[in-house]
C-alpha atoms as a PDB file:
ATOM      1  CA  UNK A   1      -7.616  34.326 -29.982  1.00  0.00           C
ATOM      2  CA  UNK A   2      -7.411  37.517 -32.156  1.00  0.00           C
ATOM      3  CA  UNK A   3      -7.252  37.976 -34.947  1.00  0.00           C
ATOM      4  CA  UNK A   4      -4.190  39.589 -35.615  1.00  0.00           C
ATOM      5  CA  UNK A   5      -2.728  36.532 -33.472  1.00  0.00           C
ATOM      6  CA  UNK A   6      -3.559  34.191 -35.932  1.00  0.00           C
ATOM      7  CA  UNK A   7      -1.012  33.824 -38.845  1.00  0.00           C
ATOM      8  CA  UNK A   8       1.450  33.879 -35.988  1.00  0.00           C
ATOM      9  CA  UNK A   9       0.620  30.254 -34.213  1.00  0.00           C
ATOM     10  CA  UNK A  10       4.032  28.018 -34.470  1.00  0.00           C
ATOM     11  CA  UNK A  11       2.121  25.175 -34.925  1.00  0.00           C
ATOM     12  CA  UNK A  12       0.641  26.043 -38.028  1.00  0.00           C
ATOM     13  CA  UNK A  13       2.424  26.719 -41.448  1.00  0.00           C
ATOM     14  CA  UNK A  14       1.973  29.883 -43.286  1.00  0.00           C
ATOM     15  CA  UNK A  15      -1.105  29.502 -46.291  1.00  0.00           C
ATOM     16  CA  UNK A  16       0.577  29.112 -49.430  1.00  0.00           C
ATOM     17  CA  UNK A  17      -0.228  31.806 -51.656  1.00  0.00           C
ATOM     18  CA  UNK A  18      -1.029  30.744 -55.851  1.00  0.00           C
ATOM     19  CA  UNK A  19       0.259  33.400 -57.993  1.00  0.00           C
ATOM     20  CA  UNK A  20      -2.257  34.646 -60.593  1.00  0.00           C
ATOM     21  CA  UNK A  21      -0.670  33.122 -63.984  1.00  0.00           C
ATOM     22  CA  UNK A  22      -1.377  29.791 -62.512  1.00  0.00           C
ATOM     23  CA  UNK A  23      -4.560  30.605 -61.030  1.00  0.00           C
ATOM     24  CA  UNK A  24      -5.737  32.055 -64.879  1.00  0.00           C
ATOM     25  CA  UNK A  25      -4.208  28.536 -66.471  1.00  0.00           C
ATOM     26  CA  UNK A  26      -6.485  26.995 -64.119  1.00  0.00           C
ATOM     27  CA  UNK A  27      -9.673  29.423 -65.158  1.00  0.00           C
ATOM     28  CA  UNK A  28      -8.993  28.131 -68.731  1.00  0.00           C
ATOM     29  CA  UNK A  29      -8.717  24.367 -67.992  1.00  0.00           C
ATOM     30  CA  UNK A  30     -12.561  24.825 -65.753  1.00  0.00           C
ATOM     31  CA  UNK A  31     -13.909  26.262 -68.849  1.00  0.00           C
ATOM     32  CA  UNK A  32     -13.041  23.095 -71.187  1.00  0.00           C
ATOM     33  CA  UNK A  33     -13.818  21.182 -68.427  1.00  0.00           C
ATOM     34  CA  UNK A  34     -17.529  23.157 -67.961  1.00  0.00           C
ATOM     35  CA  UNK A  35     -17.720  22.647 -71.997  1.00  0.00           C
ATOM     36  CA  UNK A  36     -17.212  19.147 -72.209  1.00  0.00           C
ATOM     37  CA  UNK A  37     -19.995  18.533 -69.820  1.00  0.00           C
ATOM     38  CA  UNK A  38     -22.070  20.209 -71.404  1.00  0.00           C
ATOM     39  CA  UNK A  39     -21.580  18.202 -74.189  1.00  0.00           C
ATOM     40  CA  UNK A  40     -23.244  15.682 -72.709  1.00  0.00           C
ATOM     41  CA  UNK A  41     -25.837  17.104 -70.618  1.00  0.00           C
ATOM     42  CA  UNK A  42     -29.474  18.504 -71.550  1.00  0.00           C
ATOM     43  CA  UNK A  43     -30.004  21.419 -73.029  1.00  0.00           C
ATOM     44  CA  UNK A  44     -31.421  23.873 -70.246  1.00  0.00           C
ATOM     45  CA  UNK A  45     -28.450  22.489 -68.324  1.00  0.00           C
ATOM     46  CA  UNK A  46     -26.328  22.954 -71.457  1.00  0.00           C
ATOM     47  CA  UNK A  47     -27.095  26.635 -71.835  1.00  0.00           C
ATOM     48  CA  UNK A  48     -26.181  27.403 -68.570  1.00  0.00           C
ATOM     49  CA  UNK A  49     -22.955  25.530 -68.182  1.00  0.00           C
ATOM     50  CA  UNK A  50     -21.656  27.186 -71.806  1.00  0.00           C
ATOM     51  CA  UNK A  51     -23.182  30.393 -70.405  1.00  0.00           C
ATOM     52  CA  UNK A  52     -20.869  29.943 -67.098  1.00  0.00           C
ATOM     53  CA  UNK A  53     -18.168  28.795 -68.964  1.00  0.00           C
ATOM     54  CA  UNK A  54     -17.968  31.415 -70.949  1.00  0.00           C
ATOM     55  CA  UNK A  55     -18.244  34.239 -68.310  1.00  0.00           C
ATOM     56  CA  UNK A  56     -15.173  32.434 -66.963  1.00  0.00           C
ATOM     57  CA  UNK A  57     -13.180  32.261 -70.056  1.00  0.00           C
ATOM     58  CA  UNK A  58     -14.001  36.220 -70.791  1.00  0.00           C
ATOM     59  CA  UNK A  59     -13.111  37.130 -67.961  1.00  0.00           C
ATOM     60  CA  UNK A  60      -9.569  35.072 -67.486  1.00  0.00           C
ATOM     61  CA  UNK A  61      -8.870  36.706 -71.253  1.00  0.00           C
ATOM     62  CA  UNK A  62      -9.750  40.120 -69.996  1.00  0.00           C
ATOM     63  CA  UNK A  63      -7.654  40.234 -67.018  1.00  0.00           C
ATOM     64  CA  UNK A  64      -4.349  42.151 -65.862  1.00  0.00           C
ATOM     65  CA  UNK A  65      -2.722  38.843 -65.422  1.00  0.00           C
ATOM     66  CA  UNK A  66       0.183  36.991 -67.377  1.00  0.00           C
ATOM     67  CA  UNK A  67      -1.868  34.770 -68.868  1.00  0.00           C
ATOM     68  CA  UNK A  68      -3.930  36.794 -70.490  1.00  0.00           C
ATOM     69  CA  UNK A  69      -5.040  38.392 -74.403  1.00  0.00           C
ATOM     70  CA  UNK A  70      -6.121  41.638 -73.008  1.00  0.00           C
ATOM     71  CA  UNK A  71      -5.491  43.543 -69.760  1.00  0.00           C
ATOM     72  CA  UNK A  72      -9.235  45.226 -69.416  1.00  0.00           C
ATOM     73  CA  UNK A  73     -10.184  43.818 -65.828  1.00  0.00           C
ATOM     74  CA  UNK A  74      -8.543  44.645 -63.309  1.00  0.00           C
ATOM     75  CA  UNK A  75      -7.632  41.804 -60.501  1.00  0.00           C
ATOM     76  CA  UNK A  76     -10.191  42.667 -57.846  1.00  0.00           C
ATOM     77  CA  UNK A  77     -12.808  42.244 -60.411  1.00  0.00           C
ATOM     78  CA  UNK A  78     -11.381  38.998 -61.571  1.00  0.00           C
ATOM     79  CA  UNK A  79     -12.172  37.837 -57.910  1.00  0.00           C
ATOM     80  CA  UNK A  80     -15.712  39.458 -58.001  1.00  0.00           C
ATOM     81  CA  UNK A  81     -16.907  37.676 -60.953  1.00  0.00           C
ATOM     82  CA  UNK A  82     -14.889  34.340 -59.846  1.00  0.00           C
ATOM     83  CA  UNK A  83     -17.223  34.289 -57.067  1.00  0.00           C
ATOM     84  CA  UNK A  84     -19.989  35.269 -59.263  1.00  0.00           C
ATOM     85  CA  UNK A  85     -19.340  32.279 -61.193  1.00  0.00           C
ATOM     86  CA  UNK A  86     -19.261  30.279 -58.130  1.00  0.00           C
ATOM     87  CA  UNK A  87     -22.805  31.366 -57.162  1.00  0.00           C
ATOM     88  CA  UNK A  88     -23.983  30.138 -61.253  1.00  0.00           C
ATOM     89  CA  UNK A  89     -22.997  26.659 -60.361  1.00  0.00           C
ATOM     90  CA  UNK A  90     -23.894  26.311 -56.993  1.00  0.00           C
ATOM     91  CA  UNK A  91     -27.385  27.500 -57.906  1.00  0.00           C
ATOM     92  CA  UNK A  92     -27.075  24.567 -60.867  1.00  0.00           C
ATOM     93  CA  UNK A  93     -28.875  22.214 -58.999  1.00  0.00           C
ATOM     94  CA  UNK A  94     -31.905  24.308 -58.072  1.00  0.00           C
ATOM     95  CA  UNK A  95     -32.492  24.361 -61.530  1.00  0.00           C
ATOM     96  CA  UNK A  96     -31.940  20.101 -61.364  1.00  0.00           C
ATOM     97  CA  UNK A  97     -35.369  20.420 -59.734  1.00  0.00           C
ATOM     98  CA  UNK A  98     -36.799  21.781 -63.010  1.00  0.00           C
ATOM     99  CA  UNK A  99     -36.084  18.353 -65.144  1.00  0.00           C
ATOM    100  CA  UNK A 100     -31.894  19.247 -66.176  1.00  0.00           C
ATOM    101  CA  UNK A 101     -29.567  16.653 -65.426  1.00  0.00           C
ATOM    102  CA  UNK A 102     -28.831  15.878 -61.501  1.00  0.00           C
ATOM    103  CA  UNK A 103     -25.257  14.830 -62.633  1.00  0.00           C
ATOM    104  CA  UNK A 104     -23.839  18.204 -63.997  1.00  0.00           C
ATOM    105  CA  UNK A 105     -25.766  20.027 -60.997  1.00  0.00           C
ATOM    106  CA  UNK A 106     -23.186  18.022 -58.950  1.00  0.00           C
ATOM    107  CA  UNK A 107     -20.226  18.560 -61.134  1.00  0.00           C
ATOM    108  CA  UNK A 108     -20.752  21.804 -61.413  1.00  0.00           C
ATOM    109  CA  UNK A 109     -21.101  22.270 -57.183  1.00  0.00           C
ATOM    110  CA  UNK A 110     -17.784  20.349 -57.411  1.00  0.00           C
ATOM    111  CA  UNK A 111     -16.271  22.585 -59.922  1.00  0.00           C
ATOM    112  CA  UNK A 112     -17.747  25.679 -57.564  1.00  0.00           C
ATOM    113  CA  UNK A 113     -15.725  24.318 -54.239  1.00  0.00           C
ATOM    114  CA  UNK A 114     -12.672  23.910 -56.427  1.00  0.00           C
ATOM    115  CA  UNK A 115     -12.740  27.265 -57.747  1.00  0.00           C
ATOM    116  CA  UNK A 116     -13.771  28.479 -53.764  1.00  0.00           C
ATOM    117  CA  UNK A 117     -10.856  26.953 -52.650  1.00  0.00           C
ATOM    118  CA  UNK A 118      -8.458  28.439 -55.898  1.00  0.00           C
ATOM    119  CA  UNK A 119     -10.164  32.388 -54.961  1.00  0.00           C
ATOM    120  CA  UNK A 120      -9.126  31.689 -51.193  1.00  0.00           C
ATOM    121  CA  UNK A 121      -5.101  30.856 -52.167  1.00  0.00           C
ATOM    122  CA  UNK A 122      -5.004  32.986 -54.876  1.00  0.00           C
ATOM    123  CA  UNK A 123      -2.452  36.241 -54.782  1.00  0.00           C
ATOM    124  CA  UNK A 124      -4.168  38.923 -56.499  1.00  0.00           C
ATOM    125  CA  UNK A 125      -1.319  40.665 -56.940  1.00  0.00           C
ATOM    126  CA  UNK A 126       0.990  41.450 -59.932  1.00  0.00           C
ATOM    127  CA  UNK A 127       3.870  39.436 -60.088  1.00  0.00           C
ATOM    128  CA  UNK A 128       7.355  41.282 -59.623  1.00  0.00           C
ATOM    129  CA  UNK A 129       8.721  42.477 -62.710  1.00  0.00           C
ATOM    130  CA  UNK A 130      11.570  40.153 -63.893  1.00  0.00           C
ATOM    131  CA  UNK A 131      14.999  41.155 -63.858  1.00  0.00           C
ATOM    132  CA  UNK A 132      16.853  41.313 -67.242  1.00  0.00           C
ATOM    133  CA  UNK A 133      20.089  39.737 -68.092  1.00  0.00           C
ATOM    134  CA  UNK A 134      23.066  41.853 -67.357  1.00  0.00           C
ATOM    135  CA  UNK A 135      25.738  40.610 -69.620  1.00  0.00           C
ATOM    136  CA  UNK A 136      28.225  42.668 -67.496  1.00  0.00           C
ATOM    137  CA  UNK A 137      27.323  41.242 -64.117  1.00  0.00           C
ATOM    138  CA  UNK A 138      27.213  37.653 -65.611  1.00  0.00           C
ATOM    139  CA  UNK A 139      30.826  37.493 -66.794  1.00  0.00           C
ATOM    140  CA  UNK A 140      31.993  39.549 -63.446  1.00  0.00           C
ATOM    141  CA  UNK A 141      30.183  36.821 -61.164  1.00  0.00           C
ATOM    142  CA  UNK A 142      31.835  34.193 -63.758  1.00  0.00           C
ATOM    143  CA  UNK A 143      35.013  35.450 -63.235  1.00  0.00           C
ATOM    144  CA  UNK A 144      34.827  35.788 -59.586  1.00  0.00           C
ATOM    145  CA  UNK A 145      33.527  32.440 -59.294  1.00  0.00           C
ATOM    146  CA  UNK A 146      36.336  30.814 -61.411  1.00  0.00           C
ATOM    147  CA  UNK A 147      38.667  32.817 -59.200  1.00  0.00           C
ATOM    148  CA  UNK A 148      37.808  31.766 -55.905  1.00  0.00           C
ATOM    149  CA  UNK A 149      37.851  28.347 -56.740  1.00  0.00           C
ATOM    150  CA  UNK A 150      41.335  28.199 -57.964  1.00  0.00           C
ATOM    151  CA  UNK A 151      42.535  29.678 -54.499  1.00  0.00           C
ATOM    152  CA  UNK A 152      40.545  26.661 -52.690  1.00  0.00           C
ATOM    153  CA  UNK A 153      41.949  24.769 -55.017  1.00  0.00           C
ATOM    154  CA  UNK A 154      45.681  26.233 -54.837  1.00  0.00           C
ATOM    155  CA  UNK A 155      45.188  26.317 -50.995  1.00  0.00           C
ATOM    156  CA  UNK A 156      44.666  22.641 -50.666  1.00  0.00           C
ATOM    157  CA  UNK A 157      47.326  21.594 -52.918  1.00  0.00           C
ATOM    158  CA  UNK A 158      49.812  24.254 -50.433  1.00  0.00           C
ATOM    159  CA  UNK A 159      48.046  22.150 -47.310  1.00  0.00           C
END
């Protein structure tokens, strides 16, 4: 099959696509997560979970997203370092080997797939600018409203 043949099988719904607010509320709930186990890990493993967690939380601050304190990084390298972060706690248990808790090693492999699977549905996109409320257009669409349905109603009473 081609590639270009592929988002068109009937069989198979289209991906749904995360917008990036969400995707940054979820950054920020993976770094208190990463912080609270490392509250209660050892203290290599420690240092390298806070370490992690804080890349992540820098870097969902720092980003052009809705969700954020400052717009320095721009999406593309939200996704970079995302990944980045990915390859930190994957590589967690290698450093198991080395006498740091085998528990976090696999929490933190956990977290990694979670966040893999978060950078796959995730639209790096801005979101559309909102519209703003036209005071105008509300009372028109009001008004029409109101108007058609006193001619159903007037219609039925005639019929």
């Amino acid at each position: 099959m081609a590639q270009a043949d592929r988002g068109t099988e009937p069989d198979r719904p289209p991906r749904r696509q995360v917008p990036f607010g969400l995707h940054q509320g979820v950054d920020y709930l993976l770094v208190l997560f990463l912080g609270e186990l490392a509250l209660h890990t050892r203290s290599d493993t420690q240092r390298d979970l806070l370490v992690i967690g804080g890349v992540l939380l820098v870097v969902a601050i720092a980003s052009d997203g809705p969700v954020s304190l400052v717009k320095a990084v721009p999406l593309w390298a939200h996704r970079l370092v995302d990944v980045l972060v990915m390859a930190g706690l994957v590589a967690l248990p290698a450093a198991v080997s080395r006498g740091r808790s085998p528990m976090s090693g696999l929490l933190g492999v956990l977290v990694a797939v979670l966040m893999g699977r978060l950078v796959l549905s995730t639209r790096y996109a801005p979101s559309p600018p909102r519209r703003t409320l036209d005071a105008d257009r509300i009372v028109r669409h009001g008004a029409r409203s109101l108007g058609r349905a006193a001619g159903r109603r007037a219609r039925r009473r005639q019929g």
